[in-house]
C-alpha atoms as a PDB file:
ATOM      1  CA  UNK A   1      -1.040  13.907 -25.783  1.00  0.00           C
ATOM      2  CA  UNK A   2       2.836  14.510 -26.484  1.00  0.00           C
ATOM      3  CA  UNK A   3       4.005  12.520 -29.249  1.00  0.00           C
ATOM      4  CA  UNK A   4       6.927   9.751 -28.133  1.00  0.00           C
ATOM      5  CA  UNK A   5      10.084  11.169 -30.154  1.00  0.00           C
ATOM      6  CA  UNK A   6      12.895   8.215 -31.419  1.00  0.00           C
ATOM      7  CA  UNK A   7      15.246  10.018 -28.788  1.00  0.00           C
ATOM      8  CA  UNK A   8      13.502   9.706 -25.618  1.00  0.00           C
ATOM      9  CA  UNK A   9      14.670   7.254 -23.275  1.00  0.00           C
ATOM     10  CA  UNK A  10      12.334   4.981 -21.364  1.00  0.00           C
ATOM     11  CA  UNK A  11      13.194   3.573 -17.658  1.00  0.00           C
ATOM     12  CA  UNK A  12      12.675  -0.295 -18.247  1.00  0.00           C
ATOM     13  CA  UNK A  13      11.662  -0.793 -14.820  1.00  0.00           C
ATOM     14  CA  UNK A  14       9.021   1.460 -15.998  1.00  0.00           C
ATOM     15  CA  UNK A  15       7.892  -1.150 -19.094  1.00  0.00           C
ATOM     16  CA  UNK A  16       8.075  -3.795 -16.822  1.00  0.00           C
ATOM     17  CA  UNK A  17       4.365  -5.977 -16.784  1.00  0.00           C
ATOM     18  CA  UNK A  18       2.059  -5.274 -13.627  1.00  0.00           C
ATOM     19  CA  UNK A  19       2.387  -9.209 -12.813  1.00  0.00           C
ATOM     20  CA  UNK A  20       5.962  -7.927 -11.862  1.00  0.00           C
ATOM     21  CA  UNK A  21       4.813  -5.042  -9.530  1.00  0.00           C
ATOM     22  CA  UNK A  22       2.399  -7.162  -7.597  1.00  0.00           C
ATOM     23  CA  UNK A  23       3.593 -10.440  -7.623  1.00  0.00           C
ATOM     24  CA  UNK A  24       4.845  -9.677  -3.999  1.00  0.00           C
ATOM     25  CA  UNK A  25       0.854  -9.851  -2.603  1.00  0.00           C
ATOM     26  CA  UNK A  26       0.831 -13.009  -3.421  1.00  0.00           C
ATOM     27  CA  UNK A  27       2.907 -13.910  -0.352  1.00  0.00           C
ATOM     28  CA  UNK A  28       0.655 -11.163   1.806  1.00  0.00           C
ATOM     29  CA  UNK A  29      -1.347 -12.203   5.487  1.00  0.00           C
ATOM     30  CA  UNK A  30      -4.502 -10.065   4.197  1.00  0.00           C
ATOM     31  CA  UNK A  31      -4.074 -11.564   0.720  1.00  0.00           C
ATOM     32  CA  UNK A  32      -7.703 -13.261   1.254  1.00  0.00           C
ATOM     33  CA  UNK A  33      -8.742 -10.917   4.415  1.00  0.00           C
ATOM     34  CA  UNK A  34     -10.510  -8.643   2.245  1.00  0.00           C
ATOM     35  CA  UNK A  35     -10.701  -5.150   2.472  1.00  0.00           C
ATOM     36  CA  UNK A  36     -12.465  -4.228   5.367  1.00  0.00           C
ATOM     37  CA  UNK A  37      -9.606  -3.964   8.281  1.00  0.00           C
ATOM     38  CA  UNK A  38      -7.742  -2.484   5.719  1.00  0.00           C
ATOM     39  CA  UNK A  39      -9.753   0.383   4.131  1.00  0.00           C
ATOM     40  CA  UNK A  40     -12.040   2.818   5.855  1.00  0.00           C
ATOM     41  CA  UNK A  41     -16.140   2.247   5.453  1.00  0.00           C
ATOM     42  CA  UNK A  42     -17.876   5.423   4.969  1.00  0.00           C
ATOM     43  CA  UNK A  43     -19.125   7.366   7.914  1.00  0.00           C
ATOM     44  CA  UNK A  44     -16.622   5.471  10.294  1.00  0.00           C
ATOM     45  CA  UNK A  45     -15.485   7.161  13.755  1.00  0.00           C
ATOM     46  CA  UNK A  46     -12.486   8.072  14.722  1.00  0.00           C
ATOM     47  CA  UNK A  47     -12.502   5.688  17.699  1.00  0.00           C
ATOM     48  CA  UNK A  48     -13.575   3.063  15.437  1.00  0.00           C
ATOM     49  CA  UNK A  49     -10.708   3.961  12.858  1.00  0.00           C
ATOM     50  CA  UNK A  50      -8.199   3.571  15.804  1.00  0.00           C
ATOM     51  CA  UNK A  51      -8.993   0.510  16.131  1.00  0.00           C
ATOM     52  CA  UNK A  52      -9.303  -0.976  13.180  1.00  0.00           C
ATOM     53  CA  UNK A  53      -6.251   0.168  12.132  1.00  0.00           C
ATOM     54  CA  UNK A  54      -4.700  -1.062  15.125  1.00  0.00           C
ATOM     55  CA  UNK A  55      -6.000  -4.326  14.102  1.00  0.00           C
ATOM     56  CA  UNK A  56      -4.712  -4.273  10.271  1.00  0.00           C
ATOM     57  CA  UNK A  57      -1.158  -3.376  12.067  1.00  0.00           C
ATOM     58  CA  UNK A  58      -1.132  -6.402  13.952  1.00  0.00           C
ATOM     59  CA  UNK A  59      -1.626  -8.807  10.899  1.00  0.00           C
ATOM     60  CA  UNK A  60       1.190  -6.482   8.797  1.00  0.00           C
ATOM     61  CA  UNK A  61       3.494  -6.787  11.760  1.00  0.00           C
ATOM     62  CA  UNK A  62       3.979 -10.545  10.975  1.00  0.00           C
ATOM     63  CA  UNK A  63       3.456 -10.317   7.080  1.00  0.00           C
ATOM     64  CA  UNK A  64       6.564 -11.868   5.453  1.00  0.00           C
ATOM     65  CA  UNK A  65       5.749  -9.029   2.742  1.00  0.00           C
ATOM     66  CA  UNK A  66       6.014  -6.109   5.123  1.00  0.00           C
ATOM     67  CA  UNK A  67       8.301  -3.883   3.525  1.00  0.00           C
ATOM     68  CA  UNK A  68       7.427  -4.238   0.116  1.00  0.00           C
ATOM     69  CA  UNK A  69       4.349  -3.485   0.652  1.00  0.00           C
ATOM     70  CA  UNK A  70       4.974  -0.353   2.753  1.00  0.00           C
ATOM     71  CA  UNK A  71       7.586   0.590  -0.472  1.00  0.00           C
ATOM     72  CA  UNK A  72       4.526   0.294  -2.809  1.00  0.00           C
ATOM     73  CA  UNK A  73       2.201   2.500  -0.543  1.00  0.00           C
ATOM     74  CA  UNK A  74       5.094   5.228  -0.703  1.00  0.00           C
ATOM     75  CA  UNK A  75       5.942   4.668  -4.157  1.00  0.00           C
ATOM     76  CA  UNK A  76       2.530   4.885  -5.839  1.00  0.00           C
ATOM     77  CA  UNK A  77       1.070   7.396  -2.954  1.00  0.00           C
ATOM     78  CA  UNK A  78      -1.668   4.913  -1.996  1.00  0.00           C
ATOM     79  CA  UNK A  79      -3.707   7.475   0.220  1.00  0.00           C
ATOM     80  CA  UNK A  80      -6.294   5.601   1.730  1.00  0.00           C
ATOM     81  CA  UNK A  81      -6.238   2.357   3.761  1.00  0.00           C
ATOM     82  CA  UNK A  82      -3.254   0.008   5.915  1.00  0.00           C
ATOM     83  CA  UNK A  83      -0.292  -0.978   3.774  1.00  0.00           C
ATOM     84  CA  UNK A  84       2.692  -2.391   5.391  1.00  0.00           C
ATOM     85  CA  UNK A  85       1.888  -1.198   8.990  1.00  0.00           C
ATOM     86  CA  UNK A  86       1.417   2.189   8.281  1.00  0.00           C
ATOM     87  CA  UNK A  87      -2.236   4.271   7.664  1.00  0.00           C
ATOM     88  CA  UNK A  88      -2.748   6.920   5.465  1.00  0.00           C
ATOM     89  CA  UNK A  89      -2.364   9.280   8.421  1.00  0.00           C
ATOM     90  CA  UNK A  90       1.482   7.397   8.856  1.00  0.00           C
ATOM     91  CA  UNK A  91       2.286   8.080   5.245  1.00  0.00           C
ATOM     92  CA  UNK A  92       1.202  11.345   5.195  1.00  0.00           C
ATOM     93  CA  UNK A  93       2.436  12.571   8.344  1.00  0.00           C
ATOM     94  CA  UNK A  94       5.688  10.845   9.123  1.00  0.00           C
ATOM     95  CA  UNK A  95       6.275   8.317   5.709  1.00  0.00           C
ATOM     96  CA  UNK A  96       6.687   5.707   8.253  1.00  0.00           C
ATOM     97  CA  UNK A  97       5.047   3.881  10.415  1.00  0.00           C
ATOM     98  CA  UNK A  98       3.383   4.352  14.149  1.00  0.00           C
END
């Protein structure tokens, strides 16, 4: 591990508590959904990933949280799972959604 040196500067959004990055799923649809629509069970088809995605998109389409939730899927490269209307697929392929 690199030493921190007195003249390195730190981004203080960086330092910022994790209460602050995720304070805006409190306001989510799926907040108490659980994970299910959302994420992708083991073994599932591609038929039956169509639609449950398709499913999760409807309940983000309304989500007064939307965009900041699609901004924290881009910005942290979530990989896996519906965040702000988009699938991993979306992300990957376009970096916005279907």
């Amino acid at each position: 591990m690199t030493p921190i040196t007195s003249t390195e500067v730190h981004d203080a959004k960086a330092l910022r508590p994790l209460t602050d990055v995720w304070a805006w799923q409190l306001k989510a649809q799926c907040r108490r959904l659980g994970t299910d629509l959302f994420f992708p069970r083991e073994g599932e088809g591609h038929g039956e990933r169509i639609r449950r995605e398709r499913s999760a998109k409807q309940i983000c389409a309304d989500c007064p949280v939307r965009a900041e939730c699609r901004t924290h899927a881009l910005s942290f490269r979530e990989y896996h799972g519906v965040w702000g209307g988009t699938s991993e697929r979306d992300r990957r392929d376009k970096g916005s959604p279907s």
